[in-house]
N, C-alpha and C. Protein backbone atom coordinates (compact mmCIF):
# COMPACT_ATOMS: atom_id res chain seq x y z
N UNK A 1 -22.10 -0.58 -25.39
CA UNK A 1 -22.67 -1.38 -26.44
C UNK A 1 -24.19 -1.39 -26.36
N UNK A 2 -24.63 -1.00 -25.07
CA UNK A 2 -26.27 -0.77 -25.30
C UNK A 2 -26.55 0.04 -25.95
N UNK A 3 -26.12 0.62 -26.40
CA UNK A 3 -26.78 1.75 -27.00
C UNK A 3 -26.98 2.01 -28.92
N UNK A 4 -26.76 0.71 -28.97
CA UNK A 4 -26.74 0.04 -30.65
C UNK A 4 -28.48 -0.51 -30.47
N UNK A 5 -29.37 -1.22 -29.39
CA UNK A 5 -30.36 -1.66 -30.17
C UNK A 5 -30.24 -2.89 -29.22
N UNK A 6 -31.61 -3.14 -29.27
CA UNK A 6 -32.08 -4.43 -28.59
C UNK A 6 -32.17 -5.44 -29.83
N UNK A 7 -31.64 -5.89 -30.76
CA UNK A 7 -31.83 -6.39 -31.59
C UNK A 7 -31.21 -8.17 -31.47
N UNK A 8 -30.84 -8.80 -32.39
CA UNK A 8 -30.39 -10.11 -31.93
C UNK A 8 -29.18 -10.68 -31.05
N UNK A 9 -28.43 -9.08 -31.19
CA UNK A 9 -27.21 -9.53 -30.11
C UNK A 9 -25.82 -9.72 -31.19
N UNK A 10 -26.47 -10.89 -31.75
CA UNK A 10 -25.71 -11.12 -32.97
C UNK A 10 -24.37 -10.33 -33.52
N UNK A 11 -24.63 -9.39 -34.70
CA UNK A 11 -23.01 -8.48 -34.44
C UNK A 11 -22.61 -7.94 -33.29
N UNK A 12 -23.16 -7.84 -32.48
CA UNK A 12 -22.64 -7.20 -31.24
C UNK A 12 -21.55 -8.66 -30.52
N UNK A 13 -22.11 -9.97 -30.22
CA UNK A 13 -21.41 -10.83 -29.91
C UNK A 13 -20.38 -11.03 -30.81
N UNK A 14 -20.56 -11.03 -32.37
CA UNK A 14 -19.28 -11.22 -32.99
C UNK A 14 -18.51 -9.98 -32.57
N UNK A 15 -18.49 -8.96 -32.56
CA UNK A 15 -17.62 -7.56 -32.53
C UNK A 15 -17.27 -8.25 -30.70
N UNK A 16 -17.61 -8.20 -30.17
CA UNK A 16 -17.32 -8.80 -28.49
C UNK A 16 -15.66 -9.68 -28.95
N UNK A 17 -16.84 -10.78 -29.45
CA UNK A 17 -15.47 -11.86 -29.58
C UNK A 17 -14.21 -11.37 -30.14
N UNK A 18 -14.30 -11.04 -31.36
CA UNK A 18 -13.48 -10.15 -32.22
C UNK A 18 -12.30 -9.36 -30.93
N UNK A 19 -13.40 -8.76 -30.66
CA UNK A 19 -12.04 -7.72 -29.79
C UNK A 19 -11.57 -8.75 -27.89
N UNK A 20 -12.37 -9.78 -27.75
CA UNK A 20 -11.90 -10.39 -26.84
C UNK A 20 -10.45 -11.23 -27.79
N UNK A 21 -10.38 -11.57 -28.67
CA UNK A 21 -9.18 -11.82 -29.60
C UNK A 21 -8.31 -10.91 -29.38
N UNK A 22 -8.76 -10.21 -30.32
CA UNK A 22 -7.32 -9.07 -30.31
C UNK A 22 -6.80 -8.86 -28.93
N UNK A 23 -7.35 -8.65 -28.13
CA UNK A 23 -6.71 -8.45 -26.30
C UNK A 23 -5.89 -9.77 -26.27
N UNK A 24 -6.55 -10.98 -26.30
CA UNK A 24 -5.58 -12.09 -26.03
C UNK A 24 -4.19 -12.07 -26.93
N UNK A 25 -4.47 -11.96 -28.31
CA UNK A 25 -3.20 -11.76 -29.40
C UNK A 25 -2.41 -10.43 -28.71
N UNK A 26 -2.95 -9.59 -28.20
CA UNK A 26 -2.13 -8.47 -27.61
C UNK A 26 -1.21 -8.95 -26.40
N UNK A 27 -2.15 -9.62 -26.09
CA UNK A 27 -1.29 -9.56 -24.53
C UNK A 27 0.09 -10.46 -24.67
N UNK A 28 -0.32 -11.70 -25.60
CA UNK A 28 0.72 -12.64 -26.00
C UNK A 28 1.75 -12.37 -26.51
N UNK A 29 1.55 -10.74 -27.40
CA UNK A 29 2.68 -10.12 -28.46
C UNK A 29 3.40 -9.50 -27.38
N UNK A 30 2.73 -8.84 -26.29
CA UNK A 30 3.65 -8.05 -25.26
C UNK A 30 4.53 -8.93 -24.51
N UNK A 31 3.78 -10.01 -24.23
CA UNK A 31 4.71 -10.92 -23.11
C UNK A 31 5.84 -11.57 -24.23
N UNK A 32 5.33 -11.87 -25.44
CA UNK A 32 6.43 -12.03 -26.03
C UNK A 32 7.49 -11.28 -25.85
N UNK A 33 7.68 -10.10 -26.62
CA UNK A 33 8.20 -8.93 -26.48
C UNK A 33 9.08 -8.52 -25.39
N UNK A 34 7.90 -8.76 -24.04
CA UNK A 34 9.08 -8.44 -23.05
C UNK A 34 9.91 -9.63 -22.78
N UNK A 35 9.75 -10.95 -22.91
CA UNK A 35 11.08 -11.69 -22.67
C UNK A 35 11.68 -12.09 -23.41
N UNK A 36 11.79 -11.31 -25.14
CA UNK A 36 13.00 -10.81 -26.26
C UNK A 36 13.60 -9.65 -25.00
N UNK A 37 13.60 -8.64 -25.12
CA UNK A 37 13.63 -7.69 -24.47
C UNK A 37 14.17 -7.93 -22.95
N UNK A 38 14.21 -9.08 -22.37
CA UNK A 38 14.81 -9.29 -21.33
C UNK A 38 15.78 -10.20 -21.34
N UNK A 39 16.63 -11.11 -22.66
CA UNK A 39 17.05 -11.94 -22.96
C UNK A 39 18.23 -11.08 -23.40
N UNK A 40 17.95 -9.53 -24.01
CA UNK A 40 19.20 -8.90 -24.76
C UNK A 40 20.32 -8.01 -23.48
N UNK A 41 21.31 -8.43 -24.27
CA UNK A 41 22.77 -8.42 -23.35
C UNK A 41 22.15 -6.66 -22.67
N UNK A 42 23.21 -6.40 -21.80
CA UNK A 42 22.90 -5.29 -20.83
C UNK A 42 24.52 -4.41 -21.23
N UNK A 43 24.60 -3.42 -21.53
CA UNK A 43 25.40 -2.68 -21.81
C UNK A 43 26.48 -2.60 -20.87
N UNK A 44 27.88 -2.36 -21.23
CA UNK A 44 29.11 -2.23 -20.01
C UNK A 44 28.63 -1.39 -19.49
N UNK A 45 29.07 -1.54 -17.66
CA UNK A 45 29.01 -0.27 -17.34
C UNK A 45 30.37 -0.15 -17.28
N UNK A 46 30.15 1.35 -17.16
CA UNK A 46 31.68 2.52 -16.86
C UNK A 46 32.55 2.20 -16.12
N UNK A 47 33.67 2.30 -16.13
CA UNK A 47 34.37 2.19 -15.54
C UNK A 47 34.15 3.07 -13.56
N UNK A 48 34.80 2.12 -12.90
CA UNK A 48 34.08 2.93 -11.05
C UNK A 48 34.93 4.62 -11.61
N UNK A 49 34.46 5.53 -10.93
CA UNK A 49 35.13 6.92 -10.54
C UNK A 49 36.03 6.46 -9.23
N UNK A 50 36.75 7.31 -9.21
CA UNK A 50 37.75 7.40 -8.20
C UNK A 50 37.12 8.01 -7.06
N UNK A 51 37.06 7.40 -5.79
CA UNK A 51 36.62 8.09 -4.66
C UNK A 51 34.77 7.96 -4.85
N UNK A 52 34.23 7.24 -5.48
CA UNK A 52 32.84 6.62 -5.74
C UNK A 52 32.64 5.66 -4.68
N UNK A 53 31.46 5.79 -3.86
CA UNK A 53 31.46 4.83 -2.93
C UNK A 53 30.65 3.49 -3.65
N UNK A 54 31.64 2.46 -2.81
CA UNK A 54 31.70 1.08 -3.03
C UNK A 54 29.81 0.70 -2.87
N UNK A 55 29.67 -0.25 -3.93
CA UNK A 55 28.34 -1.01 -3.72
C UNK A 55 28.06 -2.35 -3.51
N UNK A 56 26.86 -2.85 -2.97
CA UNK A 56 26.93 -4.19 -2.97
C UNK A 56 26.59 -5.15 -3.82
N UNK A 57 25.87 -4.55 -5.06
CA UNK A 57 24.93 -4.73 -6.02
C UNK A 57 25.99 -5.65 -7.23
């Protein structure tokens, strides 16, 4: 951003803020996102194979 001008700062602080926004609205949409995304059911698993060794999980 130095390289716009020693001038009042001015649009440069609004464009700052501006995109210090959008990061916060970002980050909020992701964390949203991931705990939709961690709330949705988990698919059957398969039935065991025969002779598949046993787990503890």
């Amino acid at each position: 951003m130095c390289e716009f001008g020693d001038g009042s700062g001015q649009p440069l602080n609004a464009l700052q803020q501006a995109l210090d926004q959008i990061s916060v609205e970002y980050e909020e949409y992701e964390t949203a996102r991931m705990r939709a995304d961690a709330r949705l059911p988990l698919p059957a698993l398969p039935p065991a194979r025969e002779g598949a060794p046993a787990t503890s999980c």
